[in-house]
Every structure is written in structure tokens, then in C-alpha cells.
N, C-alpha and C. Protein backbone atom coordinates (compact mmCIF):
# COMPACT_ATOMS: atom_id res chain seq x y z
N UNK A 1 -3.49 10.53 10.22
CA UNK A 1 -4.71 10.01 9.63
C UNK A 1 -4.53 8.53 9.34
N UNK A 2 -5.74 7.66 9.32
CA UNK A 2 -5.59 6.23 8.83
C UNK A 2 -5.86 6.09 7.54
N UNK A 3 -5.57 5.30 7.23
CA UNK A 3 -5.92 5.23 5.64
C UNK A 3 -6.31 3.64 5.34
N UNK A 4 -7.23 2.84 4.60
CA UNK A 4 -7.19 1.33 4.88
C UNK A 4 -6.66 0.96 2.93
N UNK A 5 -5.93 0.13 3.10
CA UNK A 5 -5.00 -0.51 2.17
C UNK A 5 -5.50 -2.24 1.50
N UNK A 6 -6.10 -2.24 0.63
CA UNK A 6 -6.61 -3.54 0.10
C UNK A 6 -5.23 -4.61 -0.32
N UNK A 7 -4.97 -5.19 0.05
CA UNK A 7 -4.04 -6.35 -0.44
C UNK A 7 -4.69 -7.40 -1.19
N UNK A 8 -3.63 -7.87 -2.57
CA UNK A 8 -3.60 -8.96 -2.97
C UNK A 8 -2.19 -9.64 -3.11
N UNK A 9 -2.67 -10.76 -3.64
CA UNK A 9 -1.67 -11.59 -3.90
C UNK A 9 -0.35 -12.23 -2.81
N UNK A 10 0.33 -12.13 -2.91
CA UNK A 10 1.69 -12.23 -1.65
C UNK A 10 1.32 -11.29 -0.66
N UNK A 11 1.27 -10.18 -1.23
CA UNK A 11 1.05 -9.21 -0.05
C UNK A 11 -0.38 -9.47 1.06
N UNK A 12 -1.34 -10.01 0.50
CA UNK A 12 -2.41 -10.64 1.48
C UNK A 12 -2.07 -11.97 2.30
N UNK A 13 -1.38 -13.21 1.34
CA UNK A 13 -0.74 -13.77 2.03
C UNK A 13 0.57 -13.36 3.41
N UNK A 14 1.11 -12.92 3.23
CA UNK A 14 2.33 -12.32 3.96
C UNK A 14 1.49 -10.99 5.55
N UNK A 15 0.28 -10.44 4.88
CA UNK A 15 0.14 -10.13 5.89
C UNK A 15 -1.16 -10.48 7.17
N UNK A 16 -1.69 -11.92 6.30
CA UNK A 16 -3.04 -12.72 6.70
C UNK A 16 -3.83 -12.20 6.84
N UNK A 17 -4.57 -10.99 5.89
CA UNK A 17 -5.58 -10.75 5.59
C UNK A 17 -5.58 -9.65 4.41
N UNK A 18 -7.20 -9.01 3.87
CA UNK A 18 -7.20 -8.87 2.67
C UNK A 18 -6.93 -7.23 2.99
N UNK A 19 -7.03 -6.44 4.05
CA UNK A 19 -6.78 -5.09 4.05
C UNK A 19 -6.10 -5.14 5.50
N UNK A 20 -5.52 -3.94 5.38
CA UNK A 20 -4.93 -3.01 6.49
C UNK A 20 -5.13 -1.57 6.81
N UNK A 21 -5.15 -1.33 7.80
CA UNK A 21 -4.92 0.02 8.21
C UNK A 21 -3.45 0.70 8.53
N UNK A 22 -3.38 1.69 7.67
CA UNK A 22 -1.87 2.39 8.19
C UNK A 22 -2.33 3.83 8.59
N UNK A 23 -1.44 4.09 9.35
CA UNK A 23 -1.40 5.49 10.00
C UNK A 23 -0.53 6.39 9.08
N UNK A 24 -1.09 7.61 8.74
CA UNK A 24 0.23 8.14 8.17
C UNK A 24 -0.09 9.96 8.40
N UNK A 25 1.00 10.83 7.84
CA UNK A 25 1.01 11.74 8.62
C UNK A 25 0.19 12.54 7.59
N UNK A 26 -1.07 13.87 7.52
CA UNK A 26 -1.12 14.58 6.79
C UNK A 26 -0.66 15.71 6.45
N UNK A 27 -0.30 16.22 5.29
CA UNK A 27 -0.65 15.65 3.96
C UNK A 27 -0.34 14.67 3.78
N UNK A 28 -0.39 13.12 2.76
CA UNK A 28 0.47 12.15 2.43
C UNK A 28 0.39 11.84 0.82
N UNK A 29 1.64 11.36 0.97
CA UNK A 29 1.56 11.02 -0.65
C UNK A 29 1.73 9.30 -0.59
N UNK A 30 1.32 8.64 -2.15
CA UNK A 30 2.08 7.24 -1.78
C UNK A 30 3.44 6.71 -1.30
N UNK A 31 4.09 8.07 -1.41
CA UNK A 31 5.31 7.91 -1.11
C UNK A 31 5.64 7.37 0.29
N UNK A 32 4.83 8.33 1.01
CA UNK A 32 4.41 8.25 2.68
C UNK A 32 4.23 6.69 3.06
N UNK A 33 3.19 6.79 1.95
CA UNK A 33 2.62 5.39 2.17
C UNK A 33 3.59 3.85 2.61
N UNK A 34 4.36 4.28 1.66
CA UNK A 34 5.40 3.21 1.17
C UNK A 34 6.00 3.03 2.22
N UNK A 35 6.52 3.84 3.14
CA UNK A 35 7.16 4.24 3.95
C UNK A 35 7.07 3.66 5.49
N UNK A 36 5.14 3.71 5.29
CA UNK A 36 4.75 3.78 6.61
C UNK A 36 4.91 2.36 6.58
N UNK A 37 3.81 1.74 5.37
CA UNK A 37 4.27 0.15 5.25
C UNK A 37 5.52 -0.62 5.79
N UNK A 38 6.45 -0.26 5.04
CA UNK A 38 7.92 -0.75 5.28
C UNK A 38 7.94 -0.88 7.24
N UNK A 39 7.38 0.32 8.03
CA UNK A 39 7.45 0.29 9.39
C UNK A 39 6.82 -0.23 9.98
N UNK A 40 5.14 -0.02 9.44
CA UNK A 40 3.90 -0.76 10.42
C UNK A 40 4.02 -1.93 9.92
N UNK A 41 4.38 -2.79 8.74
CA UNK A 41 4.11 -4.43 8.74
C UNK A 41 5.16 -4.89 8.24
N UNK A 42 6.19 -4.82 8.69
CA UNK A 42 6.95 -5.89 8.72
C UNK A 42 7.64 -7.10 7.26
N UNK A 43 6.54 -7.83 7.12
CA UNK A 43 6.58 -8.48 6.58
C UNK A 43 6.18 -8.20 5.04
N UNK A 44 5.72 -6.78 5.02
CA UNK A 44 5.87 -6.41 3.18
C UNK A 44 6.74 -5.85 3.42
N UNK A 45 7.96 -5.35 4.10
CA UNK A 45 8.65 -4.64 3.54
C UNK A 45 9.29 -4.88 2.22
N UNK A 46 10.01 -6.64 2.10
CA UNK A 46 10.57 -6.77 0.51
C UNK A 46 9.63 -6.54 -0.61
N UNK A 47 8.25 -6.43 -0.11
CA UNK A 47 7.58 -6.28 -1.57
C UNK A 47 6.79 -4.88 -1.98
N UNK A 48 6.91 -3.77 -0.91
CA UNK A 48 6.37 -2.70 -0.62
C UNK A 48 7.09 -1.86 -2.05
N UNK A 49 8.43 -2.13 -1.91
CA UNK A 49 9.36 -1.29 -3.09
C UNK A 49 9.27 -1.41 -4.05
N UNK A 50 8.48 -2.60 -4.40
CA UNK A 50 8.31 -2.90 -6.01
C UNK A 50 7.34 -3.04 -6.21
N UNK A 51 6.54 -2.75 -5.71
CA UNK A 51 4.72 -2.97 -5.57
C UNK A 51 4.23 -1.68 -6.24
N UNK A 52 3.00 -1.29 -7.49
CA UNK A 52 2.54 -0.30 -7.57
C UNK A 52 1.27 -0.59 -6.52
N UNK A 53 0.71 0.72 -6.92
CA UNK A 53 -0.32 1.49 -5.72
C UNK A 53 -1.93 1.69 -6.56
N UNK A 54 -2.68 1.24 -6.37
CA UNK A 54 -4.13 2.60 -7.01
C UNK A 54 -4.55 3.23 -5.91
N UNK A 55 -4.93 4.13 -7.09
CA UNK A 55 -6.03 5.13 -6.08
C UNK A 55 -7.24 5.13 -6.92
N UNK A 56 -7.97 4.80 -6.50
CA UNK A 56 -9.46 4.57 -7.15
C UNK A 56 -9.41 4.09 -8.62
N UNK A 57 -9.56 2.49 -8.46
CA UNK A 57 -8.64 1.82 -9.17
C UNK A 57 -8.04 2.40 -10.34
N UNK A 58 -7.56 2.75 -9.88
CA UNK A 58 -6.16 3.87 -11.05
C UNK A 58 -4.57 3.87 -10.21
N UNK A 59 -3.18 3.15 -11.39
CA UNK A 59 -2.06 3.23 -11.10
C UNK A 59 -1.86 4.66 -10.44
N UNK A 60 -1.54 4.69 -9.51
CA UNK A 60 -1.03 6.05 -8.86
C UNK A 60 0.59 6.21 -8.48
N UNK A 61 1.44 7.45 -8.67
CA UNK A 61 2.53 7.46 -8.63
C UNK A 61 2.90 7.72 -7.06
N UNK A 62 4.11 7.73 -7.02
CA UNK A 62 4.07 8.02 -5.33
C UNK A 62 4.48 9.08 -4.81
N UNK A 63 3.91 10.38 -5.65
CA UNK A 63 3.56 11.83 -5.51
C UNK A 63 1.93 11.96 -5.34
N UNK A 64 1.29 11.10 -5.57
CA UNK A 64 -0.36 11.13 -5.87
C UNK A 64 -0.65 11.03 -4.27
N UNK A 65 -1.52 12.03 -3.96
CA UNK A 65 -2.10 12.73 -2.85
C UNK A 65 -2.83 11.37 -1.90
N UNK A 66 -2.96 11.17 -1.10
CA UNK A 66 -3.76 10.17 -0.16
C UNK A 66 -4.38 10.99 1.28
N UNK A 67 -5.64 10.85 0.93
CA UNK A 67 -6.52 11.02 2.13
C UNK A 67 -7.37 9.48 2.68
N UNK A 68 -7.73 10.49 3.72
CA UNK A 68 -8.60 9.00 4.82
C UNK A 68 -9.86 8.38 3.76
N UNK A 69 -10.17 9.07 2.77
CA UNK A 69 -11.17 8.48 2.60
C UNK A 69 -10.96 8.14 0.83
N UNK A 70 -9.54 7.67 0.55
CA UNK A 70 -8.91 7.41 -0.47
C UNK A 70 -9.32 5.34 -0.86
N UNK A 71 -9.72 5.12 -2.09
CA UNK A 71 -9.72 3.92 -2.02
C UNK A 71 -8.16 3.52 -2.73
N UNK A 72 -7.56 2.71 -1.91
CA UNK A 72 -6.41 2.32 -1.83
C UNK A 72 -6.29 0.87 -2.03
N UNK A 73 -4.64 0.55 -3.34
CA UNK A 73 -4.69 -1.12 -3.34
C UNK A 73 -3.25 -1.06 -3.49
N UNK A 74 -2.77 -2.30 -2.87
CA UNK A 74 -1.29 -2.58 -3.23
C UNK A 74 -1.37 -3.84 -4.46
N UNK A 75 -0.64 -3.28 -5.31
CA UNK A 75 -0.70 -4.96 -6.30
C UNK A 75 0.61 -5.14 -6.42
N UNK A 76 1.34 -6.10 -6.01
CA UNK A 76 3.04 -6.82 -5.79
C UNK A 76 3.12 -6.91 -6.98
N UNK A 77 4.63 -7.45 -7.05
CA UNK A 77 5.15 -7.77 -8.35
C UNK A 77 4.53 -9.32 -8.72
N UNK A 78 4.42 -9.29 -10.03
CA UNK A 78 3.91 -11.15 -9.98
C UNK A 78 5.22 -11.48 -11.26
N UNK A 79 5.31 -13.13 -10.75
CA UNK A 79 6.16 -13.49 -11.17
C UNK A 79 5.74 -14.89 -12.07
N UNK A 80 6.25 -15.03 -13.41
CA UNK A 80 5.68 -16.10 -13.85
C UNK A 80 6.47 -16.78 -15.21
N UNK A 81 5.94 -17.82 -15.64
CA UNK A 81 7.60 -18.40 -16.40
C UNK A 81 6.79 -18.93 -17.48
């Protein structure tokens, strides 16, 4: 199943634009998710691991269920002094 993934912050930068599509297998969890990320793009992998997830804007753990028609966001770690 696809699932489309809203990016901000680094993670939109890093992957030049504001969403993605990942493929992942059903059932999936965020866990999956995390997973698939790390494979299909590359370039979040360093921030995929420390990144939480929503699911309809709600923190979701990465046991929390994901379907195709899931609204999905990655929010990175932010860093600030």
C-alpha cells in the first residue's frame, strides 16, 4: 500500500519537497514506516530515528496502525540554543 507522508522542517529540506509517498507492506505500523523511510529516501535516514510521527495530527507511537488513507506527518528533531 502507499501511504503519503507530510514533511517539515529538515526533513522537507533534505528531501525537496513538502510530502512523499512511501510504499509499505499491509498491515503497517509506524514502525514499518520508519523503516521504509530509512530505504525509499535516502537522505532522512539520520533523521527518520529521532523524528516523531502523527497520525491525524496526533503523536503516534510506532505500534500505531497506518493505512492508505491515514493522515501522516514527520516532525524531526529541532535544535535550538
Amino acid at each position: 500500500m502507499k501511504v503519503k507522508v507530510k514533511l517539515f522542517a529538515v526533513a522537507k529540506q533534505r528531501a525537496g519537497c513538502d510530502s512523499i509517498e512511501v510504499e509499505l507492506p499491509a498491515p503497517a505500523t509506524i514502525h514499518h514506516l520508519r523503516s521504509a523511510l530509512i530505504q525509499q529516501y535516502p537522505p532522512l535516514a539520520d533523521i527518520v530515528p529521532h523524528a516523531r510521527f502523527a497520525l491525524s495530527s496526533e503523536y503516534a507511537a510506532d505500534s500505531a496502525a497506518v493505512s492508505p488513507d491515514s493522515e501522516i506527518a514527520i516532525i524531526p528533531p529541532v535544535s535550538g540554543g
